[in-house]
Protein backbone atom coordinates (compact mmCIF):
# COMPACT_ATOMS: atom_id res chain seq x y z
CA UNK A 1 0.42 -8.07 -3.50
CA UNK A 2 2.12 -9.40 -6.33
CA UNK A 3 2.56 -7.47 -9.88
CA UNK A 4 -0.05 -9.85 -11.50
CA UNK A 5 -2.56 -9.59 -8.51
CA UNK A 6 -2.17 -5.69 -9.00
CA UNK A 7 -2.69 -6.13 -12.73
CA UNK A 8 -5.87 -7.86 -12.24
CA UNK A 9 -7.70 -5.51 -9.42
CA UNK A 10 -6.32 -2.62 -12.19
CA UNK A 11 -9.05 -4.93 -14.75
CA UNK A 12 -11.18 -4.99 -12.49
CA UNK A 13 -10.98 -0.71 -11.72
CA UNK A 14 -11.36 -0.43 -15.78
CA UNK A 15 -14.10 -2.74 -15.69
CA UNK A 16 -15.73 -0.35 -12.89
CA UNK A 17 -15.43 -1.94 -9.95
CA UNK A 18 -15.00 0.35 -7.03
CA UNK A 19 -14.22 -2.39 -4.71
CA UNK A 20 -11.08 -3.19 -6.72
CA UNK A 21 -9.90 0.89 -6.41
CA UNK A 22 -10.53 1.19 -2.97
CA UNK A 23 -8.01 -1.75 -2.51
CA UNK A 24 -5.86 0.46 -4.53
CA UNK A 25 -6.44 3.20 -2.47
CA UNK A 26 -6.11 1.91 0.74
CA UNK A 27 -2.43 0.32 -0.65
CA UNK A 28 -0.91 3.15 -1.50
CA UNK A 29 -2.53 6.55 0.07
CA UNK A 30 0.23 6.45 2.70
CA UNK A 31 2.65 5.87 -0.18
CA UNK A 32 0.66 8.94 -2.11
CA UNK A 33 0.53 10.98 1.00
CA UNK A 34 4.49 10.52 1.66
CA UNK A 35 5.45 11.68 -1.56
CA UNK A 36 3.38 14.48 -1.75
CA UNK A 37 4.61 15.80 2.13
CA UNK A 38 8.20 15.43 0.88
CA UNK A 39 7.53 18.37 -1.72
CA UNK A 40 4.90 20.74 0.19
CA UNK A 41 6.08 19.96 4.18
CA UNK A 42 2.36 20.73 5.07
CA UNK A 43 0.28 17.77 6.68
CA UNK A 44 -3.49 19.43 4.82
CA UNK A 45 -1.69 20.06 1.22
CA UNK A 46 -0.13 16.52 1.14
CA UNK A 47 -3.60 14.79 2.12
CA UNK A 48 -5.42 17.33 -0.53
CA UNK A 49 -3.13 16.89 -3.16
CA UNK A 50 -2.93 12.44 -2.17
CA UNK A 51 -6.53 12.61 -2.23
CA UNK A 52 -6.55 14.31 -5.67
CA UNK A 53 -4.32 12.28 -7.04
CA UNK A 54 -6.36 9.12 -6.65
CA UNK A 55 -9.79 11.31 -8.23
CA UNK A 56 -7.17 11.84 -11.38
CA UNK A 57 -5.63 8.35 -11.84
CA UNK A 58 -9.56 7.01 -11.32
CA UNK A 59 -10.43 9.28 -14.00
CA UNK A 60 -7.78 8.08 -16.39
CA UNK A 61 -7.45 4.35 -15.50
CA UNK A 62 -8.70 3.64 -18.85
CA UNK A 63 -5.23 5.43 -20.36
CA UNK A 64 -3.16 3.15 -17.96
CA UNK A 65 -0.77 0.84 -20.15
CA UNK A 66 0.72 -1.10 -17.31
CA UNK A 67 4.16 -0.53 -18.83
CA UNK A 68 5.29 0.55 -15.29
CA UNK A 69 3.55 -0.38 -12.13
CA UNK A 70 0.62 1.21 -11.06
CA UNK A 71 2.53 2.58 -8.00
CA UNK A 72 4.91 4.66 -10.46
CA UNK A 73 2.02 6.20 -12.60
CA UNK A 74 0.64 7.35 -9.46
CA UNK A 75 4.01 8.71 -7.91
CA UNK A 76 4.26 10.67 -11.10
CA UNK A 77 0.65 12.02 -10.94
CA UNK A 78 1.63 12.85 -7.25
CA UNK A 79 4.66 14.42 -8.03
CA UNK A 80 3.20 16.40 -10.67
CA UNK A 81 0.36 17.91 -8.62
CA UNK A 82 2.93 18.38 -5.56
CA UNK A 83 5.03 20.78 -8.22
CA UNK A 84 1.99 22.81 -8.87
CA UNK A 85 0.82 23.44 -5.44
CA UNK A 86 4.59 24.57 -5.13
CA UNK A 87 4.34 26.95 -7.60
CA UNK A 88 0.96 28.28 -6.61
CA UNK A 89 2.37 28.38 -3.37
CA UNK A 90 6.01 30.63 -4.47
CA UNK A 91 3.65 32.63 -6.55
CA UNK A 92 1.19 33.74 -3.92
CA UNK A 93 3.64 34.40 -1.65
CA UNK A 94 5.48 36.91 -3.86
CA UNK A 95 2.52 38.46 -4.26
CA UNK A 96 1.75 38.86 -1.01
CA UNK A 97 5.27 40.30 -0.24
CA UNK A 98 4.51 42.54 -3.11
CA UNK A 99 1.86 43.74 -1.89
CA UNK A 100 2.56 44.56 1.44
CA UNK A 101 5.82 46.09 0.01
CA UNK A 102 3.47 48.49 -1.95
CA UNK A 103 1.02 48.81 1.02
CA UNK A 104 3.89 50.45 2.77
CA UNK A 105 5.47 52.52 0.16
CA UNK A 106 1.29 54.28 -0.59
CA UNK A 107 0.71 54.53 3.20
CA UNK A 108 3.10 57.92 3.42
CA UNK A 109 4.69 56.81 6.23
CA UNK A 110 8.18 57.93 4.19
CA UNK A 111 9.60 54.57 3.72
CA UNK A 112 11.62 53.84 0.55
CA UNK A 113 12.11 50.35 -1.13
CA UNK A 114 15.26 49.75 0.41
CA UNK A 115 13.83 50.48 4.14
CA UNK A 116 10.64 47.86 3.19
CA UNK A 117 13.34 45.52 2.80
CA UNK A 118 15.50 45.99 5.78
CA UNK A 119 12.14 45.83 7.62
CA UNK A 120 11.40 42.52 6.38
CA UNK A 121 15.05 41.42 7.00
CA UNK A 122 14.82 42.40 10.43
CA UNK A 123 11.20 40.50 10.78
CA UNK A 124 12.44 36.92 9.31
CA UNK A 125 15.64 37.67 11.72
CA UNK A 126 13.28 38.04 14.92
CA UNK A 127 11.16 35.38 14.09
CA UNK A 128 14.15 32.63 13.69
CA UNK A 129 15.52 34.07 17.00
CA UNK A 130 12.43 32.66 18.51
CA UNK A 131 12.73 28.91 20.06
CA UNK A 132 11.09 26.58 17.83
CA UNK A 133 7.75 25.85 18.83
CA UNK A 134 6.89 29.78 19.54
CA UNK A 135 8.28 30.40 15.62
CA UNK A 136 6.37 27.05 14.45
CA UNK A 137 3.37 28.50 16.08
CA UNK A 138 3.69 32.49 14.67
CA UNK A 139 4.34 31.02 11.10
CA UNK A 140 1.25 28.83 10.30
CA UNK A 141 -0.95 30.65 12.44
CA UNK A 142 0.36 34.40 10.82
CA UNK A 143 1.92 33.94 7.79
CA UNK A 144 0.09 30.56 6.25
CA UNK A 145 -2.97 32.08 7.52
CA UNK A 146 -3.78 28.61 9.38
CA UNK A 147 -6.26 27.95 12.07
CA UNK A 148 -5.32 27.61 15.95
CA UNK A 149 -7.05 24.00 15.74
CA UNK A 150 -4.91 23.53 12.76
CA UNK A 151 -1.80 24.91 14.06
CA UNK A 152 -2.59 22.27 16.86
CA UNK A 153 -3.41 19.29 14.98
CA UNK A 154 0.32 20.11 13.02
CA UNK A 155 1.85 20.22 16.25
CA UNK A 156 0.36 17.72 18.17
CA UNK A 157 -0.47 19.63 21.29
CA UNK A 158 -3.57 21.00 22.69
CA UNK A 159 -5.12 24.89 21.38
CA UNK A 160 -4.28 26.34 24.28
CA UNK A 161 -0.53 25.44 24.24
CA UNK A 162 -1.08 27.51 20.39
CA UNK A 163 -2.04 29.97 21.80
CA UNK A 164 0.35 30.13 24.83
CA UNK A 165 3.18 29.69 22.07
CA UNK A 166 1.52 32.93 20.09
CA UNK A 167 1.11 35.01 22.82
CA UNK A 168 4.97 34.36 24.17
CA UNK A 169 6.28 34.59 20.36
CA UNK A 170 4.76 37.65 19.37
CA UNK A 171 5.54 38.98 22.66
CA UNK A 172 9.69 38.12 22.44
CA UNK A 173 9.04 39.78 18.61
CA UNK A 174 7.47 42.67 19.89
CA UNK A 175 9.94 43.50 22.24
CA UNK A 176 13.11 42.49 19.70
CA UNK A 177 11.35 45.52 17.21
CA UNK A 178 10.73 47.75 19.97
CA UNK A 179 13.57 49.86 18.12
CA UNK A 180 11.64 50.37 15.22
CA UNK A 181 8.77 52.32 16.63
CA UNK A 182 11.48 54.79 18.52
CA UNK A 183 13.20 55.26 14.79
């Protein structure tokens, strides 16, 4: 598609045609969708945030100035978006570390700050020790909270090889903290 064809479908978008976005669309979601995976690495947050960013340039067509080509305005409403989920992503998981540091300090169970983080050392230690499909597996199923159909979609094998990885994973982890529970 030449420059001047793309000028003319972007006419056409201001003009409200939704044949002329879809076009749009359908030329550069992959485009969208690569961008946004190089920032969040996570197959559902790069389609959400692609799929967003097509809702917010249709939205603002109407401030497009075709100085740059449509394919950079997008990139740049990508990238933006991609950024945020980032942050949103750091923040909630210092929170949650937070929180689970402070869950373990109220419990009683005696354990100072400096314990809470030798525990966690010793968790992110055991879990890269694991081959990679059993860590793959124990990460977005535990830790990003995802689904075992998810988990399988991600890595292209069936649920039951998830949860074959899971079981073996948290059983190698198990056995590596076995220490902790004779402490």
């Amino acid at each position: 598609m030449t420059a001047a064809d793309e000028q003319q479908l972007i006419l056409r978008v201001k003009e409200g045609s939704h044949e002329a976005f879809r076009i749009l669309v359908e030329r550069y979601m992959k485009h969208a969708y690569n961008v946004a995976y190089g920032f969040v690495s996570d197959h559902d947050d790069a389609e959400d945030i692609a799929q967003e960013s097509f809702v917010r340039a249709y939205q603002s067509i109407g401030s497009f100035r075709g100085e740059a080509g449509f394919g950079t305005w997008l990139y740049r409403i990508v990238t933006n978006l991609s950024l945020n989920r980032v942050r949103q992503k750091k923040q909630i998981a210092a929170r949650e570390v937070h929180d689970a540091e402070e869950s373990l300090l109220k419990r009683g169970d005696g354990l100072e700050l400096h314990e809470v983080s030798e525990l966690k050392m010793h968790i992110e230690r055991t879990l890269h020790e694991l081959p990679t499909l059993q860590r793959a597996a124990v990460i977005l199923r535990h830790i990003n909270g995802l689904s075992t159909k998810q988990v399988s979609s991600i890595l292209q094998c069936s649920e039951g090889t998830v949860k074959t990885h899971l079981y073996r994973g948290l059983k190698k982890m198990k056995i590596k903290m076995k220490y902790l529970k004779d402490e």
